[in-house]
Protein backbone atom coordinates (compact mmCIF):
# COMPACT_ATOMS: atom_id res chain seq x y z
CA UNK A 1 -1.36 9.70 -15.34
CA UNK A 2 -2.34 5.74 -15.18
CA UNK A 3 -5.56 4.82 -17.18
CA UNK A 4 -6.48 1.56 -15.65
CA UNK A 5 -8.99 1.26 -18.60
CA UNK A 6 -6.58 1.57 -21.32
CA UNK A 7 -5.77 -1.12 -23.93
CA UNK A 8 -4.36 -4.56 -23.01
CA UNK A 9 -2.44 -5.60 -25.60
CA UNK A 10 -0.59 -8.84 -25.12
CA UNK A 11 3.01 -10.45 -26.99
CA UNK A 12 3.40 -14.16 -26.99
CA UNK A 13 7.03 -13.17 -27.14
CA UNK A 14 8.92 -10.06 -27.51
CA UNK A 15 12.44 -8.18 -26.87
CA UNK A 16 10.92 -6.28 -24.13
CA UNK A 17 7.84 -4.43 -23.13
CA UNK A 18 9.77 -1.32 -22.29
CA UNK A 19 11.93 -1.75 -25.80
CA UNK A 20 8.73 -1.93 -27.71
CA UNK A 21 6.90 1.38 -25.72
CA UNK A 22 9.77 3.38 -26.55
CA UNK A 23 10.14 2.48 -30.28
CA UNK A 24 6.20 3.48 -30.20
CA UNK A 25 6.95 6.58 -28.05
CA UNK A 26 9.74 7.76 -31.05
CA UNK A 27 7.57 7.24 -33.52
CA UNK A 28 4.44 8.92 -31.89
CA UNK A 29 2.01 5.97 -31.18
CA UNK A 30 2.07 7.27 -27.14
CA UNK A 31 -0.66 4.90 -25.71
CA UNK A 32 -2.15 4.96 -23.28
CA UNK A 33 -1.38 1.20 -23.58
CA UNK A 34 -1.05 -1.85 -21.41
CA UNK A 35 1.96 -3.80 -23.39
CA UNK A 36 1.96 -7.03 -21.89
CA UNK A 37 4.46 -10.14 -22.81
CA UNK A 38 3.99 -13.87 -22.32
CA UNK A 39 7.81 -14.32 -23.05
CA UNK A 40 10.41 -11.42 -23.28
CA UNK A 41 13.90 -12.25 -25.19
CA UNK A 42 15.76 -9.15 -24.18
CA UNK A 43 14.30 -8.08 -20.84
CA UNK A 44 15.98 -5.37 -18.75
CA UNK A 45 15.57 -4.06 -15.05
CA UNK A 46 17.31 -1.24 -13.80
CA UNK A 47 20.89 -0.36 -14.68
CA UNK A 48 20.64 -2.75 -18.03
CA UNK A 49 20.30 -5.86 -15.33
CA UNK A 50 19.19 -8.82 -17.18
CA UNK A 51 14.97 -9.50 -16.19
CA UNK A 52 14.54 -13.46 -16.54
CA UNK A 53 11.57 -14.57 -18.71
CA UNK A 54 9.53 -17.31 -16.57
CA UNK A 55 6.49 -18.83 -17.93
CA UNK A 56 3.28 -17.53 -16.18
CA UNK A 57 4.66 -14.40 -14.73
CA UNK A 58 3.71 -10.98 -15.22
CA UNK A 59 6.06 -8.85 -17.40
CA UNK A 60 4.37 -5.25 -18.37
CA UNK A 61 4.59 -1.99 -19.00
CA UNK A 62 1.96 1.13 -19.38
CA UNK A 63 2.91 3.74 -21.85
CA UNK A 64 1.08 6.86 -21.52
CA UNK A 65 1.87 10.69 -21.77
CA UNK A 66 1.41 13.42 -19.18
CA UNK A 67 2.61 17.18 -18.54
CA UNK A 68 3.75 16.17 -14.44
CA UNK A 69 7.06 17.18 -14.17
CA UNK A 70 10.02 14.83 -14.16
CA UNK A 71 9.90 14.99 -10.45
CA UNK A 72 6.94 13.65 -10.25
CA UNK A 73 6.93 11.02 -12.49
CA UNK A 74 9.93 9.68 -10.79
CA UNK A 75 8.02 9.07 -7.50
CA UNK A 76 5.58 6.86 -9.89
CA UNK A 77 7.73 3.91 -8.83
CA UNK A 78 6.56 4.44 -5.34
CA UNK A 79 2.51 4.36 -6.35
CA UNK A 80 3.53 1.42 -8.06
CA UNK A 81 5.19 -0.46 -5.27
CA UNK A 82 2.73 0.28 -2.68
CA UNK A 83 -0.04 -0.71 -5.65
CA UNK A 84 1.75 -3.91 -6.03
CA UNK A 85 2.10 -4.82 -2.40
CA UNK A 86 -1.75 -4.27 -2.02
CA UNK A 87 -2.59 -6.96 -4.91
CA UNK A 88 -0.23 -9.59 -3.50
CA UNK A 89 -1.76 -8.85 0.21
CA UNK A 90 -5.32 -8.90 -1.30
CA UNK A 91 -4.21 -12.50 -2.63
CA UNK A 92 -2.35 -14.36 0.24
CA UNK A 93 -4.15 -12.07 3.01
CA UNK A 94 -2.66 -10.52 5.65
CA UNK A 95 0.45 -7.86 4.91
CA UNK A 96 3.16 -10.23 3.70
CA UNK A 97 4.12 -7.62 0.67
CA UNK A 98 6.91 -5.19 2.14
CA UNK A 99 8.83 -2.48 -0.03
CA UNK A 100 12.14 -2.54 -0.52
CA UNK A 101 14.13 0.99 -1.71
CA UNK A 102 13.62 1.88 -4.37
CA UNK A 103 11.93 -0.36 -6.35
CA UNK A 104 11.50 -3.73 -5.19
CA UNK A 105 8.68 -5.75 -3.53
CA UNK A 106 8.90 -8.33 -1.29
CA UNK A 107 7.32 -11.16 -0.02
CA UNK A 108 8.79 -12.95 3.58
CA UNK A 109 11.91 -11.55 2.95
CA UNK A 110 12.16 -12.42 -0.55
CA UNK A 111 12.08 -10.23 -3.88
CA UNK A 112 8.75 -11.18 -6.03
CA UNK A 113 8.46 -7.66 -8.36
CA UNK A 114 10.94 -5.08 -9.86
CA UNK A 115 9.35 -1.94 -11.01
CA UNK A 116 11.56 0.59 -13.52
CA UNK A 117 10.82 3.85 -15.47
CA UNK A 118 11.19 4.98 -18.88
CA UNK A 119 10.79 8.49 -20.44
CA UNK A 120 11.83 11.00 -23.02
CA UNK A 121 10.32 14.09 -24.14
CA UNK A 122 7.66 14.62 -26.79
CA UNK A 123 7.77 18.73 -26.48
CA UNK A 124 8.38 21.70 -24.38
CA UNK A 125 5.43 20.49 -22.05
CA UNK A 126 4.81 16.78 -22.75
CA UNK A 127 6.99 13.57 -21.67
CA UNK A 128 5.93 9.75 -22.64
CA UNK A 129 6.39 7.36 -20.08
CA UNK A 130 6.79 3.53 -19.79
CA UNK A 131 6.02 2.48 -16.35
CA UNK A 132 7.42 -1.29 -16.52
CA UNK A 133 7.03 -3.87 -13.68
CA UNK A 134 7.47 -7.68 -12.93
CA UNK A 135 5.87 -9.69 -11.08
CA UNK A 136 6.91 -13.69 -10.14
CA UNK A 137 3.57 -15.41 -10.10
CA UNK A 138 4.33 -18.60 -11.33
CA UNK A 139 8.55 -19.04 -10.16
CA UNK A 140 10.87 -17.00 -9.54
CA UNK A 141 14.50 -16.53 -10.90
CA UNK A 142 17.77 -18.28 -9.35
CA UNK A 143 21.01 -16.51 -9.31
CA UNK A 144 20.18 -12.97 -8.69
CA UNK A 145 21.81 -10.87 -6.23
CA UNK A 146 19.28 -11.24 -3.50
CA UNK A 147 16.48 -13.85 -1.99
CA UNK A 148 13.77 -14.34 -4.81
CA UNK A 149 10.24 -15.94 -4.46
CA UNK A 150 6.90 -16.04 -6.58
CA UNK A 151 3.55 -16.19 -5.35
CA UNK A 152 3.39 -20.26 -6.49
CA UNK A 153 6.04 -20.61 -3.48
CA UNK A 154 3.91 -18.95 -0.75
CA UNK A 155 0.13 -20.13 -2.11
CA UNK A 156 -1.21 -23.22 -0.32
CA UNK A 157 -0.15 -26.23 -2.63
CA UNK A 158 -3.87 -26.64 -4.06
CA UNK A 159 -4.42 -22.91 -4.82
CA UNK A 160 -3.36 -22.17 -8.50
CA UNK A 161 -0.87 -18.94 -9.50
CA UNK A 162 -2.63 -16.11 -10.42
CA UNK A 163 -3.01 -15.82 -14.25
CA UNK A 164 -0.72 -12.63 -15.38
CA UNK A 165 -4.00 -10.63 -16.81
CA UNK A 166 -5.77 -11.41 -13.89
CA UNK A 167 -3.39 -9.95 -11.48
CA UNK A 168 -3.00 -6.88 -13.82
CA UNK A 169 -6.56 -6.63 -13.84
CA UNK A 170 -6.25 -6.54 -9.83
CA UNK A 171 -3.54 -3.94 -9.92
CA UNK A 172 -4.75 -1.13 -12.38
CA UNK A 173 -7.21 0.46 -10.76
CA UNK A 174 -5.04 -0.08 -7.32
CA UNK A 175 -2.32 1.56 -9.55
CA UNK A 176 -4.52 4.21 -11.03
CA UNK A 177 -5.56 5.40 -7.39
CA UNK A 178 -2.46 6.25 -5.80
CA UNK A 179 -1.35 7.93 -9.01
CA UNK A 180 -3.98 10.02 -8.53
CA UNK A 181 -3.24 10.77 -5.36
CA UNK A 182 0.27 11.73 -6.10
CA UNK A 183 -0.96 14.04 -8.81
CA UNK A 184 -3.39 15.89 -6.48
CA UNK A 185 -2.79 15.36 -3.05
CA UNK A 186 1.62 15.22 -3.81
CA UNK A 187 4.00 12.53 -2.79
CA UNK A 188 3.10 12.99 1.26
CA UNK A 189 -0.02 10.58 1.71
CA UNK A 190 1.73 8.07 -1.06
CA UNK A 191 5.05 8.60 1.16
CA UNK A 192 3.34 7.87 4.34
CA UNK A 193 1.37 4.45 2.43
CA UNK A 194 5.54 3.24 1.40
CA UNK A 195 6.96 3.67 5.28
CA UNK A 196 4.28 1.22 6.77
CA UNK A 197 5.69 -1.39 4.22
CA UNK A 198 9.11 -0.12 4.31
CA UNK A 199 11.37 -3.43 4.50
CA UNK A 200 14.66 -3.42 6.28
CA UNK A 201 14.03 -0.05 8.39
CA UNK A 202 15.47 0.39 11.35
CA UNK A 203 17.91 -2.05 10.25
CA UNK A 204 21.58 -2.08 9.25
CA UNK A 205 22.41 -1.83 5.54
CA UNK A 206 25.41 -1.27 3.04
CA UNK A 207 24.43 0.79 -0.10
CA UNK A 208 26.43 0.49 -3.05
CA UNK A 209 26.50 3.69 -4.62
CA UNK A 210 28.60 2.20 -7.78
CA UNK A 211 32.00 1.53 -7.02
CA UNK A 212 31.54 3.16 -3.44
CA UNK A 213 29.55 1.45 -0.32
CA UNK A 214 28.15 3.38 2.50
CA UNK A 215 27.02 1.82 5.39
CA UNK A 216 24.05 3.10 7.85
CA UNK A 217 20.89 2.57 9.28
CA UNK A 218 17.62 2.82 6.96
CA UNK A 219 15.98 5.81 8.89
CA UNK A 220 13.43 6.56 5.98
CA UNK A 221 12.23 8.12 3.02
CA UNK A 222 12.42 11.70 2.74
CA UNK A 223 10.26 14.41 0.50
CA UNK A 224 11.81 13.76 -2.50
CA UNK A 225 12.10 9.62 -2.59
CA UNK A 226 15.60 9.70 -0.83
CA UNK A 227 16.46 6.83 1.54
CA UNK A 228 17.48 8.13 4.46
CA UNK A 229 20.70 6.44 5.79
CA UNK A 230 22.05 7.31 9.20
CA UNK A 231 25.63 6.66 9.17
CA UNK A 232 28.66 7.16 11.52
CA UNK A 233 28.61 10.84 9.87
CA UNK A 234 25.41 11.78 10.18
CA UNK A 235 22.52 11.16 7.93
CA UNK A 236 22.84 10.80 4.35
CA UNK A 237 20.33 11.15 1.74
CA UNK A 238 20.91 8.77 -1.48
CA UNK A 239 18.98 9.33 -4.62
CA UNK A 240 19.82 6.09 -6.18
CA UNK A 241 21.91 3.17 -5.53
CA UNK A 242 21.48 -0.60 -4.43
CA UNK A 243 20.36 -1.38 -0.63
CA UNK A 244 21.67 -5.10 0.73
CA UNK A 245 20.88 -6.17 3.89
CA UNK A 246 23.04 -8.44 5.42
CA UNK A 247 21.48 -8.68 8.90
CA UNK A 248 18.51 -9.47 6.85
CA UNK A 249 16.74 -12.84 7.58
């Protein structure tokens, strides 16, 4: 699905990286691309959520086409954390990067990259996809629901941010691995790779499943991507919502 030797083409400012792969998507220019953005204008995380523009960050996404089913592409976000966390270890050493459900990455405790998914169908058989992610490498943004922090804040003082296409270059064929293994080995070995990073389990949490909070335990990460919340009721399996951790330090 990921072609880590694809195209880098590069935006010294744009609406949005995802915006512009699906306009290319509708029209039929499917990639496989790298669309990358020095500055974005209109940048969007999941659930429309505003994605701050910061000089010297990383703000992509890969367009690309594949016959997986939507199942499967959906557990791309999972490749793409654990691809993530493997770049920033490989950087500060050590396993600082955890993985926060579903689609964050952390660094100490504090959220550095937000991965999202994009799709629509091209035929009976064929979906594009715009695998977008961020990545704080040069600051991070204030005023977000959550801790934030960029690479910058945890580098020794005299040891420069990593240049966006640099740590792109780092991540594709990282990225384009564990893809792989998803597509022929399925989501087990990938599932396995996201638990030993898994931040927050074992640990108290309230899930906001839009207007309605559950609390629970994280327990894990079940077969299909679930998190696996054991609450006063029994276990519960959520599919998609927002995980805060106020125990958290």
């Amino acid at each position: 699905m990921i072609d880590a030797s694809a195209p880098v083409e590069v935006f010294d400012e744009i609406d949005s990286t995802v915006l512009e792969a699906r306009r290319r998507a509708e029209r039929g220019a499917v990639g496989p691309v790298w669309l990358v953005a020095k500055r974005q204008t209109a940048g969007r995380g999941r659930r429309g959520r505003a994605w701050a523009s910061i000089d010297g960050n990383l703000l992509a996404t890969h367009l690309f086409t594949t016959q997986q089913p939507p199942a499967t592409i959906a557990l791309l976000g999972f490749a793409t954390g654990v691809a993530l966390a493997e770049t920033v270890d490989a950087i500060l050493g050590g396993s600082r990067a955890t993985l926060k459900w579903p689609n964050d990455v952390f660094i100490d405790g504090a959220k550095a990259s937000g991965i999202m998914l994009d799709s629509g169908a091209l035929d009976a058989k064929t979906l594009w996809v715009a695998l977008a992610f961020g990545v704080n490498l040069a600051g991070a943004p204030d005023a977000i629901d959550q801790p934030t922090v960029s690479l910058r804040d945890v580098l020794p003082p005299d040891a420069p941010a990593p240049e966006p296409l640099a740590f792109l270059a780092a991540l594709r064929p990282r990225l384009q691995a564990w893809a792989g293994v998803l597509e022929r080995d399925g989501f087990e070995p990938l599932r396995q790779a996201w638990l030993q990073r898994a931040h927050g389990l074992g640990r108290e949490a309230r899930v906001l499943l839009g207007e309605q909070a559950i609390e629970g335990v994280i327990a894990g990460l079940s077969s299909r991507g679930e998190l696996e919340l054991d609450t006063v009721t029994g276990r519960r399996l959520i599919a998609a919502g927002d995980v805060f951790l106020p125990k958290a330090g």
